[in-house]
N, C-alpha and C. Protein backbone atom coordinates (compact mmCIF):
# COMPACT_ATOMS: atom_id res chain seq x y z
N UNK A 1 -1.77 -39.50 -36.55
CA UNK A 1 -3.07 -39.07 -36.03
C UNK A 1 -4.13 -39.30 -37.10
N UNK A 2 -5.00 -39.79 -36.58
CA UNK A 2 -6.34 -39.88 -37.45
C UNK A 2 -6.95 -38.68 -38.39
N UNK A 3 -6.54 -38.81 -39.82
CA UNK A 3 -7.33 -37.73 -40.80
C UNK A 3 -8.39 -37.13 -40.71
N UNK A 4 -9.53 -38.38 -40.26
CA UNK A 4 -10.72 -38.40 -40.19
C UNK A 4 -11.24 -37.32 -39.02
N UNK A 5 -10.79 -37.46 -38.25
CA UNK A 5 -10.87 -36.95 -36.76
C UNK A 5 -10.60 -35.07 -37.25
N UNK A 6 -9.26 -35.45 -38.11
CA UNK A 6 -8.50 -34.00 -37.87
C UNK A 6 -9.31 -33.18 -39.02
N UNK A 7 -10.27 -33.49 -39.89
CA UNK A 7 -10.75 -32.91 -40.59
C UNK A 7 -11.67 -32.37 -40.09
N UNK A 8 -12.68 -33.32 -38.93
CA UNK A 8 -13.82 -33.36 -38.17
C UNK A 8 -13.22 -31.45 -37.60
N UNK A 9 -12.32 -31.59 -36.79
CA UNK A 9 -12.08 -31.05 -36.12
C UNK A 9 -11.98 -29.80 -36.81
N UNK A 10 -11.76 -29.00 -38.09
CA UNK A 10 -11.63 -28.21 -39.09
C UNK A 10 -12.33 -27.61 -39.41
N UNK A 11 -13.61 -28.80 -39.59
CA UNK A 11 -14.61 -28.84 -39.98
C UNK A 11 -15.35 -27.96 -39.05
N UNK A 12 -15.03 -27.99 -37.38
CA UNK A 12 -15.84 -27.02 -36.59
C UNK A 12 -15.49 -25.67 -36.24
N UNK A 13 -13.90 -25.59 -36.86
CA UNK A 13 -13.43 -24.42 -35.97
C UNK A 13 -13.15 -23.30 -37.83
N UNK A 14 -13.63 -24.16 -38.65
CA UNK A 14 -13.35 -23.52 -40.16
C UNK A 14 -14.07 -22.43 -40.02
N UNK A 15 -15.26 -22.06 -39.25
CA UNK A 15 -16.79 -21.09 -39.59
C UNK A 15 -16.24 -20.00 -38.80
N UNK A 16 -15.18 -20.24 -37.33
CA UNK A 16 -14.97 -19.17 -36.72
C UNK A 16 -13.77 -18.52 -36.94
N UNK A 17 -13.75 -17.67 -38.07
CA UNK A 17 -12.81 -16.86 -38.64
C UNK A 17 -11.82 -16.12 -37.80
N UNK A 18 -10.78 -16.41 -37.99
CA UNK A 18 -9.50 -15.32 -37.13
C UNK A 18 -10.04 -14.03 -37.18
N UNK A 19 -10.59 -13.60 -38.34
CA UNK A 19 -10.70 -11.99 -37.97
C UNK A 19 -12.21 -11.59 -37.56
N UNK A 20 -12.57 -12.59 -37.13
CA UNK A 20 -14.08 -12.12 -36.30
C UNK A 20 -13.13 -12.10 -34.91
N UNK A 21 -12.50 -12.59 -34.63
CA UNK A 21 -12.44 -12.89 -33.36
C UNK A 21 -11.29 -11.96 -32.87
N UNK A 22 -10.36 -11.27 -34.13
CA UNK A 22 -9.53 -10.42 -33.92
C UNK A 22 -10.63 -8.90 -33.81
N UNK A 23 -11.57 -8.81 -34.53
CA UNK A 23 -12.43 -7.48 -34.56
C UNK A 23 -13.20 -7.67 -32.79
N UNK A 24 -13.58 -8.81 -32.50
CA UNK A 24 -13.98 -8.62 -31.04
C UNK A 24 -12.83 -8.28 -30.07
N UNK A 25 -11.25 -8.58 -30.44
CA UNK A 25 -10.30 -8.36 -29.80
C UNK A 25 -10.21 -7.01 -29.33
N UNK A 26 -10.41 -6.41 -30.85
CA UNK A 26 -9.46 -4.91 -30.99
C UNK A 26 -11.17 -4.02 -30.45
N UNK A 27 -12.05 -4.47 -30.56
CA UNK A 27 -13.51 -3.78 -29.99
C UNK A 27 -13.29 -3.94 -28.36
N UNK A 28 -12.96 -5.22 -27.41
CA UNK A 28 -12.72 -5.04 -26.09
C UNK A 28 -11.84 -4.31 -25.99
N UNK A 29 -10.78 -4.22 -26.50
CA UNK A 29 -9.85 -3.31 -26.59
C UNK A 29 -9.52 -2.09 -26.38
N UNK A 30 -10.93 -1.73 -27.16
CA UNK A 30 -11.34 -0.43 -27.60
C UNK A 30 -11.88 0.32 -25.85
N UNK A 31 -12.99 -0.81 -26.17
CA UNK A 31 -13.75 -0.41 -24.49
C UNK A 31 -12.97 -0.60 -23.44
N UNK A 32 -11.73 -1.60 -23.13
CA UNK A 32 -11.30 -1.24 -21.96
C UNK A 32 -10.87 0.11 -22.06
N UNK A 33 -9.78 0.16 -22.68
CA UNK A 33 -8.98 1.78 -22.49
C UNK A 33 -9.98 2.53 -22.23
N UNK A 34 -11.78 2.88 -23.12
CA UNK A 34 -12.29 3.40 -22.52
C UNK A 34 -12.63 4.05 -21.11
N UNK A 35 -12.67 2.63 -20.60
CA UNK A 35 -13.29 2.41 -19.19
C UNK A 35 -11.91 2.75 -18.26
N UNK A 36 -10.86 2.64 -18.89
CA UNK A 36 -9.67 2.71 -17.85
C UNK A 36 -9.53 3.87 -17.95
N UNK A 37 -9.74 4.93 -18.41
CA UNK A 37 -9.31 6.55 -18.86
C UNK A 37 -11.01 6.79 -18.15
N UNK A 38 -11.83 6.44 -18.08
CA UNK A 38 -12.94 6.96 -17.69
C UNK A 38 -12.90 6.23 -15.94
N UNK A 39 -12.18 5.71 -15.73
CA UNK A 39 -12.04 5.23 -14.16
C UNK A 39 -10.73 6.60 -13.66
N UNK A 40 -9.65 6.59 -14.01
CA UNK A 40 -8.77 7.68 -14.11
C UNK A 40 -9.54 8.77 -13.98
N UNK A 41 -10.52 9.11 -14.74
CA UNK A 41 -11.28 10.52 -14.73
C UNK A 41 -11.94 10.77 -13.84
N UNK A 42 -12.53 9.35 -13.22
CA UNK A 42 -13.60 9.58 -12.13
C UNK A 42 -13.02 9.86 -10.83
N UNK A 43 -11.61 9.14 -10.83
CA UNK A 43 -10.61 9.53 -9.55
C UNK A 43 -10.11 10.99 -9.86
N UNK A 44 -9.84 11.82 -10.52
CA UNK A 44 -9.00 12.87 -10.72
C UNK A 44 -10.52 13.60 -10.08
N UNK A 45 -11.51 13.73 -10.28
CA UNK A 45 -12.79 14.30 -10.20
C UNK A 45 -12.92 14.57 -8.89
N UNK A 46 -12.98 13.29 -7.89
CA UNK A 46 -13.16 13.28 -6.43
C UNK A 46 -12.10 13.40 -6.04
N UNK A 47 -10.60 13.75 -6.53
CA UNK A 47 -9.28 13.72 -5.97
C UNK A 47 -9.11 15.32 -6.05
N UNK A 48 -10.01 16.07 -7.00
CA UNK A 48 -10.05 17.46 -6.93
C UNK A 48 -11.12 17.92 -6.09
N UNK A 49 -12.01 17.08 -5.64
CA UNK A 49 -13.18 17.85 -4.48
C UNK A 49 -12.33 17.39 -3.01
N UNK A 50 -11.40 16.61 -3.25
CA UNK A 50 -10.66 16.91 -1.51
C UNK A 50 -9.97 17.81 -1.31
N UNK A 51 -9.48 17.98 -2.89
CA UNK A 51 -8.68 19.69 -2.74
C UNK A 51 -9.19 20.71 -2.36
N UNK A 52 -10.45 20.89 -3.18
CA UNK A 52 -11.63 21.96 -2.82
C UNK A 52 -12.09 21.75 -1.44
N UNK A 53 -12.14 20.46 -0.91
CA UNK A 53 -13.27 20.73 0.25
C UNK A 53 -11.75 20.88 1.58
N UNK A 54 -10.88 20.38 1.31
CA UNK A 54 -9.78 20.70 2.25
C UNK A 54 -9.22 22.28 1.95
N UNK A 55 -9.52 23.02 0.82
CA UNK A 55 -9.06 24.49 0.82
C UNK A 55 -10.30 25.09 1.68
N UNK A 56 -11.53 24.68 0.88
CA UNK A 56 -12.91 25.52 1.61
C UNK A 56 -12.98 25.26 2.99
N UNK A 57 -12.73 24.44 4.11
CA UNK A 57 -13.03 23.84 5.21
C UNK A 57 -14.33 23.73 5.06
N UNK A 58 -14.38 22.53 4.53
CA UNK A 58 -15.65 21.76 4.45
C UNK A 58 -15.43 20.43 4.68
N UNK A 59 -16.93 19.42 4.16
CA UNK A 59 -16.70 18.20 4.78
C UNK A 59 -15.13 17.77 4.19
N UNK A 60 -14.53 17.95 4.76
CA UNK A 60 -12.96 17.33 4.33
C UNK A 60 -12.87 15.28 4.36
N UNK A 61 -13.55 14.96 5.33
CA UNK A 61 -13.61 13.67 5.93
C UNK A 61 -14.42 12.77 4.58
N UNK A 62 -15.67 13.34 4.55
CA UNK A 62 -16.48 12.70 3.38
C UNK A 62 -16.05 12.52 2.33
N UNK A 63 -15.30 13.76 1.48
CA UNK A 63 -14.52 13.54 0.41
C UNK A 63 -13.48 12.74 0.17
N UNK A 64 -12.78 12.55 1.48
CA UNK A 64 -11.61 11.42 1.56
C UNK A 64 -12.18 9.72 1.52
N UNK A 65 -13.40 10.05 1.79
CA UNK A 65 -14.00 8.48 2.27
C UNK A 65 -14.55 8.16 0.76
N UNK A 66 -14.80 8.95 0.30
CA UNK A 66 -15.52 8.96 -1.16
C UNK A 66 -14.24 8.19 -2.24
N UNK A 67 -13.37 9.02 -2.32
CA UNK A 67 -11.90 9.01 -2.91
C UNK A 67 -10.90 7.67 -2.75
N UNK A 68 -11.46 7.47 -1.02
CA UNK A 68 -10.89 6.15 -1.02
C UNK A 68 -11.66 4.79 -0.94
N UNK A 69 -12.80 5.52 -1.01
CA UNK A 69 -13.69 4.00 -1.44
C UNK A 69 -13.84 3.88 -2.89
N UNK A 70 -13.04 4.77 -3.96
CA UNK A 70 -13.49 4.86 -5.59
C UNK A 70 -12.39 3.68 -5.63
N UNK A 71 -11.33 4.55 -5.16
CA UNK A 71 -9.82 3.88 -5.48
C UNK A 71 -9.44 2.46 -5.64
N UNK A 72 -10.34 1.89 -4.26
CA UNK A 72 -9.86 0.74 -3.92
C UNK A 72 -10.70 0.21 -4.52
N UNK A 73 -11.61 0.32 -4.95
CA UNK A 73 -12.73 -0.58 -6.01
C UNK A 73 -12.55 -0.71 -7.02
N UNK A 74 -11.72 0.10 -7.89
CA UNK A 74 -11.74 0.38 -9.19
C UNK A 74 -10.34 0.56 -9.69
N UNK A 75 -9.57 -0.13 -10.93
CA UNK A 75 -8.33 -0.62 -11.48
C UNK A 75 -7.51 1.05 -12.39
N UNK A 76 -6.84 1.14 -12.20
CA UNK A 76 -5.86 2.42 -13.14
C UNK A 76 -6.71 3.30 -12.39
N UNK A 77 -6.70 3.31 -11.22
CA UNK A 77 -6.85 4.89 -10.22
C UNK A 77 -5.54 5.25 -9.13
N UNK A 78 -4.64 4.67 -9.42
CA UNK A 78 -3.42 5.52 -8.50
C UNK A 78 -3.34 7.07 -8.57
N UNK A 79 -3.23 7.55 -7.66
CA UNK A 79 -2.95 8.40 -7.28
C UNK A 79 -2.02 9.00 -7.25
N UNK A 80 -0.68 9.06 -7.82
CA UNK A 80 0.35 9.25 -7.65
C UNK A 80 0.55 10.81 -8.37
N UNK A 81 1.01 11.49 -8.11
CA UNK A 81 1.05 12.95 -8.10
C UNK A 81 2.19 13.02 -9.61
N UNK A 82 1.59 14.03 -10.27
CA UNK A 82 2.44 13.94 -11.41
C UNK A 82 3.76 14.81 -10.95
N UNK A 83 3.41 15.82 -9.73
CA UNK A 83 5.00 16.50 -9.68
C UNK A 83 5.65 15.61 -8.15
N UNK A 84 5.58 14.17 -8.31
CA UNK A 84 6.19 13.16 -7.48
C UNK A 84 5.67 13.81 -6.11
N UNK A 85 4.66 13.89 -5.59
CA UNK A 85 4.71 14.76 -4.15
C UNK A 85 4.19 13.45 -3.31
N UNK A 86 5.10 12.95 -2.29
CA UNK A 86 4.35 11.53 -1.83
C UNK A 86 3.97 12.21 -0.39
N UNK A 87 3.29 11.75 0.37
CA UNK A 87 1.97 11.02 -0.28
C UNK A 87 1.28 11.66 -1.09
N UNK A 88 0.30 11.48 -2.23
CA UNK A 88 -0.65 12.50 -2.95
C UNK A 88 -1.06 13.14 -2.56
N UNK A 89 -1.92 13.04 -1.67
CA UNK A 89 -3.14 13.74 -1.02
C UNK A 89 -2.39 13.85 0.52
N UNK A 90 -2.65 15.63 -0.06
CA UNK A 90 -1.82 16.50 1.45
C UNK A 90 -2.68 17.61 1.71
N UNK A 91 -3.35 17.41 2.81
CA UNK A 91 -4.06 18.50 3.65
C UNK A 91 -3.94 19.74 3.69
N UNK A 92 -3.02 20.37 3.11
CA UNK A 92 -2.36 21.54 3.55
C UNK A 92 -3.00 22.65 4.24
N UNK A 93 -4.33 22.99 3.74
CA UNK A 93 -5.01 23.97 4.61
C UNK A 93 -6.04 23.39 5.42
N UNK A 94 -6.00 22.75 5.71
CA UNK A 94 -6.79 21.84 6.87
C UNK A 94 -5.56 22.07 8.18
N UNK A 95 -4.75 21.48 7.76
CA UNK A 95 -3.07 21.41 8.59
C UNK A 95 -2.72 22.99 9.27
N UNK A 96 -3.07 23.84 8.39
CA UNK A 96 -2.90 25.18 8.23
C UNK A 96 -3.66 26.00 9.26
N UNK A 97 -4.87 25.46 9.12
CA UNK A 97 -5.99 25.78 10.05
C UNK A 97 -5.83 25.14 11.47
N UNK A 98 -5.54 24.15 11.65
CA UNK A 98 -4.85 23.73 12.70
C UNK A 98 -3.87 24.18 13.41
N UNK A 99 -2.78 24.14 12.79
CA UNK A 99 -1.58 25.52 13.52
C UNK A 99 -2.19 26.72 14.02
N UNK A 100 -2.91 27.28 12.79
CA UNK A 100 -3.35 28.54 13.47
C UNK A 100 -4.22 28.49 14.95
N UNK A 101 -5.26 27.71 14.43
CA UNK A 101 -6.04 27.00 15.43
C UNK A 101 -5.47 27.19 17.27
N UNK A 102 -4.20 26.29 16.99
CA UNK A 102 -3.61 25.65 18.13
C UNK A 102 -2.81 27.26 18.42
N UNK A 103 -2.17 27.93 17.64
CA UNK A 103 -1.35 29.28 18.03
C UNK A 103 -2.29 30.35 18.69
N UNK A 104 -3.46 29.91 18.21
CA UNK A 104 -4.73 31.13 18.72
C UNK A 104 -5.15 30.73 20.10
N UNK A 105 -5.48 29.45 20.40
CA UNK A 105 -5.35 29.31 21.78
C UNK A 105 -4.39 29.48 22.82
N UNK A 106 -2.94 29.40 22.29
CA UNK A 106 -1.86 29.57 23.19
C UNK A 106 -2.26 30.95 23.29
N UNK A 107 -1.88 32.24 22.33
CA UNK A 107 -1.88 33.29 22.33
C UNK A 107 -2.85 33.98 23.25
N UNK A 108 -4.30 33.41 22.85
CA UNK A 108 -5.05 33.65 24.45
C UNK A 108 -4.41 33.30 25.66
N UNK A 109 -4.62 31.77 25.67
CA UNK A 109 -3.99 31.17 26.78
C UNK A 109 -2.69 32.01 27.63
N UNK A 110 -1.88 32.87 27.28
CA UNK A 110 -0.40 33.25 27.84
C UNK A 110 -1.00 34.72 27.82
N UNK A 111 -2.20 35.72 27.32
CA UNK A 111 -2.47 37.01 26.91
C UNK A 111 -3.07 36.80 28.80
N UNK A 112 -3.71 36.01 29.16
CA UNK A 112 -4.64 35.64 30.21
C UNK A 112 -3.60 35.66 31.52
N UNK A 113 -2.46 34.74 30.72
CA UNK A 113 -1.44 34.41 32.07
C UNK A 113 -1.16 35.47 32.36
N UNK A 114 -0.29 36.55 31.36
CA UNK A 114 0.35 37.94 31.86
C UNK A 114 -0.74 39.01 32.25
N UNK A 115 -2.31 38.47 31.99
CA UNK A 115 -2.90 39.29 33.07
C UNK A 115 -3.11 38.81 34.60
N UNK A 116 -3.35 37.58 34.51
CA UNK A 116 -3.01 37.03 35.74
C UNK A 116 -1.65 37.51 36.53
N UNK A 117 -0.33 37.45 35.76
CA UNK A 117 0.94 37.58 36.21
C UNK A 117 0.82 39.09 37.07
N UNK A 118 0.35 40.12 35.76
CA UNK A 118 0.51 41.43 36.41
C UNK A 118 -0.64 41.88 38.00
N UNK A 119 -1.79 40.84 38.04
CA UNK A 119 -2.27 41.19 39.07
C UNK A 119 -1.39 40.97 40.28
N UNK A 120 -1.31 39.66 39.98
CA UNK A 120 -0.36 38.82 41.07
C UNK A 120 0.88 39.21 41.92
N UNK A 121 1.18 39.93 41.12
CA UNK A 121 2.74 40.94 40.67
C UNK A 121 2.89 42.40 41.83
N UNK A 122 1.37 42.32 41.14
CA UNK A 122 1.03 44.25 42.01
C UNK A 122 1.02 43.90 43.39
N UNK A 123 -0.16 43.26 43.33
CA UNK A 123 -0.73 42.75 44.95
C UNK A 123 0.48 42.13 46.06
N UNK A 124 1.87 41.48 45.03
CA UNK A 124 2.99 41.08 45.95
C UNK A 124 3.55 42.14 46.35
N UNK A 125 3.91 43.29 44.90
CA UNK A 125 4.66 43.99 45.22
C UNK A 125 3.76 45.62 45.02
N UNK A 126 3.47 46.13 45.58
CA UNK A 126 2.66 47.40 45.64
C UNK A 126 3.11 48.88 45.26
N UNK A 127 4.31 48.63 45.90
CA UNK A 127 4.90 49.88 45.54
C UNK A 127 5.79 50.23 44.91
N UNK A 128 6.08 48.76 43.62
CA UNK A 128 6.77 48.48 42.67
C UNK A 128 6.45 49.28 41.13
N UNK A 129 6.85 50.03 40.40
CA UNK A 129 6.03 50.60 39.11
C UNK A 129 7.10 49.95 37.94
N UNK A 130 7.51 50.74 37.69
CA UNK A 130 8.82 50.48 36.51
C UNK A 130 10.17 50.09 36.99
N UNK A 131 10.21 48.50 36.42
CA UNK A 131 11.32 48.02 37.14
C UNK A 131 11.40 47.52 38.28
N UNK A 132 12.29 47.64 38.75
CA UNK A 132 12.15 47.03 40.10
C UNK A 132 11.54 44.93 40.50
N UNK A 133 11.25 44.68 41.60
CA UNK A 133 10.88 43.44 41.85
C UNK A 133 9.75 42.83 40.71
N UNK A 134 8.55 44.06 40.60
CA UNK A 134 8.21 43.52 39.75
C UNK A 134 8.39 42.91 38.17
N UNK A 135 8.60 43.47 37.60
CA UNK A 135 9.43 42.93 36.50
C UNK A 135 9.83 41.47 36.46
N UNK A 136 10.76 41.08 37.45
CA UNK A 136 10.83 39.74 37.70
C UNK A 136 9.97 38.71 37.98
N UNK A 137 9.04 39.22 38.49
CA UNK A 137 7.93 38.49 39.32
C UNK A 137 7.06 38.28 38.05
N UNK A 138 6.97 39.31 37.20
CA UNK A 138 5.78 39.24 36.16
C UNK A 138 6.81 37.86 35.16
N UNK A 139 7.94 38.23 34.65
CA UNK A 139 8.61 37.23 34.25
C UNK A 139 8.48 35.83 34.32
N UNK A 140 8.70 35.42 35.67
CA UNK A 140 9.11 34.13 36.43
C UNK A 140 7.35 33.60 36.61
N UNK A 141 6.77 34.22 36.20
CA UNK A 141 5.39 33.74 36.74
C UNK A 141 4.63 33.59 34.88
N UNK A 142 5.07 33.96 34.04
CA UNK A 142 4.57 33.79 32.97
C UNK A 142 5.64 32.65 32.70
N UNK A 143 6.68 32.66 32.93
CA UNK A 143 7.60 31.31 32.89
C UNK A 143 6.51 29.90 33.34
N UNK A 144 6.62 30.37 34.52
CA UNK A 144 5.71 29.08 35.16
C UNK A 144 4.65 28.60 34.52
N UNK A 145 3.86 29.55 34.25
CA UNK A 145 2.42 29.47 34.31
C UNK A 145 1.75 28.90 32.69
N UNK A 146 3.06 29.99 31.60
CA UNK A 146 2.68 29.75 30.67
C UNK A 146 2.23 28.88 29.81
N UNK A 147 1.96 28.43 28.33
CA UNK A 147 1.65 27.43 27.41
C UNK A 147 2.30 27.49 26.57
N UNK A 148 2.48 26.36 25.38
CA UNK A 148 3.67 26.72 24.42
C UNK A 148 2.43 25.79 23.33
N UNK A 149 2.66 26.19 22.19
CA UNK A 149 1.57 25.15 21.20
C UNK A 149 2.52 23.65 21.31
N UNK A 150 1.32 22.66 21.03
CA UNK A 150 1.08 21.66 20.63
C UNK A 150 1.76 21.10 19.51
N UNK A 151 2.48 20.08 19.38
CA UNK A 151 3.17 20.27 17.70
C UNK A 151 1.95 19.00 17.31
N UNK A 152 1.66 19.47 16.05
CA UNK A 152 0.75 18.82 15.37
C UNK A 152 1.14 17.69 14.52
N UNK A 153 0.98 16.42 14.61
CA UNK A 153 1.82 15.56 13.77
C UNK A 153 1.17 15.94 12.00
N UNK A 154 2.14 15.83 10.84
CA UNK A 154 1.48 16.27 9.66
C UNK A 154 1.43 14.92 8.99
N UNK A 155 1.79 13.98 9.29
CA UNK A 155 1.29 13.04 8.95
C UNK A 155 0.10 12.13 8.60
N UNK A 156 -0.62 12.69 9.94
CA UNK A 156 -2.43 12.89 10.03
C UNK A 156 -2.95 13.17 9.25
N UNK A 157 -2.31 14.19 7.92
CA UNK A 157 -2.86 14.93 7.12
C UNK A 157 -2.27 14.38 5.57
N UNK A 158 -1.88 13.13 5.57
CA UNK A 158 -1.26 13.07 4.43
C UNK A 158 -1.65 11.44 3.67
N UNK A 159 -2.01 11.42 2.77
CA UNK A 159 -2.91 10.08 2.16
C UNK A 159 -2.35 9.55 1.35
N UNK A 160 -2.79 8.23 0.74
CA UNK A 160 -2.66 7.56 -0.42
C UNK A 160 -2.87 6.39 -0.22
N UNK A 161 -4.06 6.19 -1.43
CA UNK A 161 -4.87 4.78 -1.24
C UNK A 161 -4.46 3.97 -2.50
N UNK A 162 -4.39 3.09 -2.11
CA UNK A 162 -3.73 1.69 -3.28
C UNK A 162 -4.66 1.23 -4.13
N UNK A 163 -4.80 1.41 -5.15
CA UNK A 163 -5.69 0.77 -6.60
C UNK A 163 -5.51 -0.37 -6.67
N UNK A 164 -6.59 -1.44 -6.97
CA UNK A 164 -6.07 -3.08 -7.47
C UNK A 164 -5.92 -3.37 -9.10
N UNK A 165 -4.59 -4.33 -9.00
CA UNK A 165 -4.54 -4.62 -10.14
C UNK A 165 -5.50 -4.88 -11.25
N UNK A 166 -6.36 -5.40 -10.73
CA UNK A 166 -7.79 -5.58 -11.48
C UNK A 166 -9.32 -5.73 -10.16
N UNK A 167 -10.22 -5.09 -11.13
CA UNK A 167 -11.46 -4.80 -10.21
C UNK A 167 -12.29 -5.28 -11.09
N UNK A 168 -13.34 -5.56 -10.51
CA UNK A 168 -14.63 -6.53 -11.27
C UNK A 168 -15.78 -5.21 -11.54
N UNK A 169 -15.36 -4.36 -12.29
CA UNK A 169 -16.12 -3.42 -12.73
C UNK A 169 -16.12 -3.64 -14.56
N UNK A 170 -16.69 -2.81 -15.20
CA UNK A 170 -16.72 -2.62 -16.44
C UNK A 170 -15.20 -2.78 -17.28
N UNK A 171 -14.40 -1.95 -16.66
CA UNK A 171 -12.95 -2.06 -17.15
C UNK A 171 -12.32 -3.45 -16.95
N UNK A 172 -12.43 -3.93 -16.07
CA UNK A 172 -11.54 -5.30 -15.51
C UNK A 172 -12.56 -6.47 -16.50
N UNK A 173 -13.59 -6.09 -16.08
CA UNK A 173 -14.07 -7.21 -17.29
C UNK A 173 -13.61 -7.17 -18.69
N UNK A 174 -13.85 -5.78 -18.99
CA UNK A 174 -13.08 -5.85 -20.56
C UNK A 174 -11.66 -6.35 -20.78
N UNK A 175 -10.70 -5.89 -19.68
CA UNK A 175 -9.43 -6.36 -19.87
C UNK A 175 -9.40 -7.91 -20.00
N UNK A 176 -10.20 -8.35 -19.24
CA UNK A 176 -10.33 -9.60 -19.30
C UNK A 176 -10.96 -10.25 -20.92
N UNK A 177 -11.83 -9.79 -20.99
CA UNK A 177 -12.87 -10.20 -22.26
C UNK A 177 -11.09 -10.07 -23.61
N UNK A 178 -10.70 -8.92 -23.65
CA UNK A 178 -9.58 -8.53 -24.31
C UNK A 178 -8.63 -9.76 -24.97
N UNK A 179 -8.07 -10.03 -23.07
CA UNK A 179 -6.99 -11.00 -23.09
C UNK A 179 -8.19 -12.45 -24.07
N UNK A 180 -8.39 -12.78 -23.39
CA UNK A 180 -9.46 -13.86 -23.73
C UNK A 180 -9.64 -14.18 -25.28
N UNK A 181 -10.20 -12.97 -25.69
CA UNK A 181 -10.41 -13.09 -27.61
C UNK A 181 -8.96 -13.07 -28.17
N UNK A 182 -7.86 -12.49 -27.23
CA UNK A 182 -6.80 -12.44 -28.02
C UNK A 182 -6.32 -13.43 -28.42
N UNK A 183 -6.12 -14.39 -27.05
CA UNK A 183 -5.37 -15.46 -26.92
C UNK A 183 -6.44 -16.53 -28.01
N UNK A 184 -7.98 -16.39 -27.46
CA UNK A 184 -8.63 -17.16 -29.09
C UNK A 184 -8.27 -17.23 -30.44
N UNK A 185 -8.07 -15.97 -30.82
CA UNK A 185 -7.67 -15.34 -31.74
C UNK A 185 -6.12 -15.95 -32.21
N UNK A 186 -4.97 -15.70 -31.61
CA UNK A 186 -3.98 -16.67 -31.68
C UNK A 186 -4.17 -17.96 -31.83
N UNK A 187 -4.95 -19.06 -30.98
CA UNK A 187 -5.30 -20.00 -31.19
C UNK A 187 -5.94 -20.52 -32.44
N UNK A 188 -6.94 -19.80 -32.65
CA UNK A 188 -7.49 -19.72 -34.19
C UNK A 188 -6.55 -20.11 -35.25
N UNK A 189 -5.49 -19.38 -35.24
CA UNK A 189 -4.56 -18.79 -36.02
C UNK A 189 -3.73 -20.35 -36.37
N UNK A 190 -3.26 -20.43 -35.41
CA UNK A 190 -2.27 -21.44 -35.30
C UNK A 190 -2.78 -22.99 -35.39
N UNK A 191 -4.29 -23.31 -35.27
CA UNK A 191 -4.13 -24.25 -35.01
C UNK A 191 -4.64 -24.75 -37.08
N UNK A 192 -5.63 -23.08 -37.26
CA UNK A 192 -6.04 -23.14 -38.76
C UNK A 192 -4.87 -23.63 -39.80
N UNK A 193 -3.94 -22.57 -39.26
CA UNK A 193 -2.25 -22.58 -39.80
C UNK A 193 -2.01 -24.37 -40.15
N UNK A 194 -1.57 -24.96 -38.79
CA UNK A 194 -1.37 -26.19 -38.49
C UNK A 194 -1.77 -27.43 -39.26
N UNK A 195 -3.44 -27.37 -39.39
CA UNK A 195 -4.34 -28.38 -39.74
C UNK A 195 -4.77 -28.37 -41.16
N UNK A 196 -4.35 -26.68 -41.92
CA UNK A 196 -3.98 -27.00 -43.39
C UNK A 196 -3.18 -27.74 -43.81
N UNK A 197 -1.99 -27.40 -43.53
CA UNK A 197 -0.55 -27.86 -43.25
C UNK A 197 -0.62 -29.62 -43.22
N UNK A 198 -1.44 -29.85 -42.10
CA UNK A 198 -1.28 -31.35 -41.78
C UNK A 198 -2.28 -31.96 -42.82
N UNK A 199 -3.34 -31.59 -43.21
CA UNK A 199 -4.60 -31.74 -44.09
C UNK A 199 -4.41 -31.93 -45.60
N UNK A 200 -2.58 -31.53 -46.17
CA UNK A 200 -2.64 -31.12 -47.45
C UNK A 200 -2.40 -32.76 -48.30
């Protein structure tokens, strides 16, 4: 290979020092983790107002939409529950309120029937008091008539939104910027290494 050339070539890459380019390394470096612990923080933040707004019965819906529009935009936000609880995000008193919800209407709903039943009951049987036909009649007619709750699927109530490997925010750029000076940085290294070597 041509001396001339390979000196040329030395000659341009001599000024950009391995450890400038290692100090921009270990500085992106610096700032991703930043940004990745400060993306983490920003999910734990809105991943605790669905807790709050699903304990308070409040906007429960908004907070989820919030949480899962952070997630999916932004890189090192999984969700994954530190005491393994899958899915993460579980409704529980939203769910809670619901059962009750649905048990409070039956409970009317059947309080109504057995007044219905007992009118129904008298008017068949009149001169029925304790025991007797009626009894059965009040029975067989809350049988019929009655309601039983609803089973609520809990699934409805149970989340987890997928983070991307990398997002074009502050963090993903740095990771990027990172890789980039590193691999310069190596390059630097090796080719400085090399072209002494070949140069001597």
């Amino acid at each position: 290979m041509n001396k001339h050339y390979l000196h040329h070539v030395w000659a341009r890459i001599r000024p950009v020092k391995t450890v400038y380019l290692l100090a921009v390394f270990v500085a992106c470096g610096v700032g991703a983790a930043y940004a990745l612990r400060s993306n983490y923080t920003h999910m734990t933040t809105l991943r605790a107002q669905v807790y709050q707004a699903d304990k308070d019965g409040t906007d429960v819906v908004g907070a989820l939409q919030g949480l899962r529009a952070y997630v999916g935009g932004h890189m090192n936000t999984t969700l994954a529950a530190a005491d393994g609880v899958y899915p993460p995000i579980q409704l529980k008193y939203t769910y809670a309120r619901l059962q009750q919800a649905e048990q409070d209407r039956v409970n009317a709903a059947n309080s109504q029937v057995y007044t219905d039943a007992q009118h129904t009951c008298e008017a068949q049987y009149p001169g029925s008091f304790s025991g007797g036909p009626r009894v059965p009649c009040i029975e067989q007619y809350v049988k019929d008539h009655g309601t039983s709750a609803r089973t609520i699927p809990d699934a409805m109530y149970k989340f987890d939104f997928a983070s991307p490997g990398w997002s074009p925010d502050l963090a993903g750029w740095l990771v990027v910027l990172t890789a980039v000076f590193g691999g310069l940085a190596v390059l630097r290294f090796v080719l400085g290494f090399a072209l002494k070597r070949f140069l001597r």
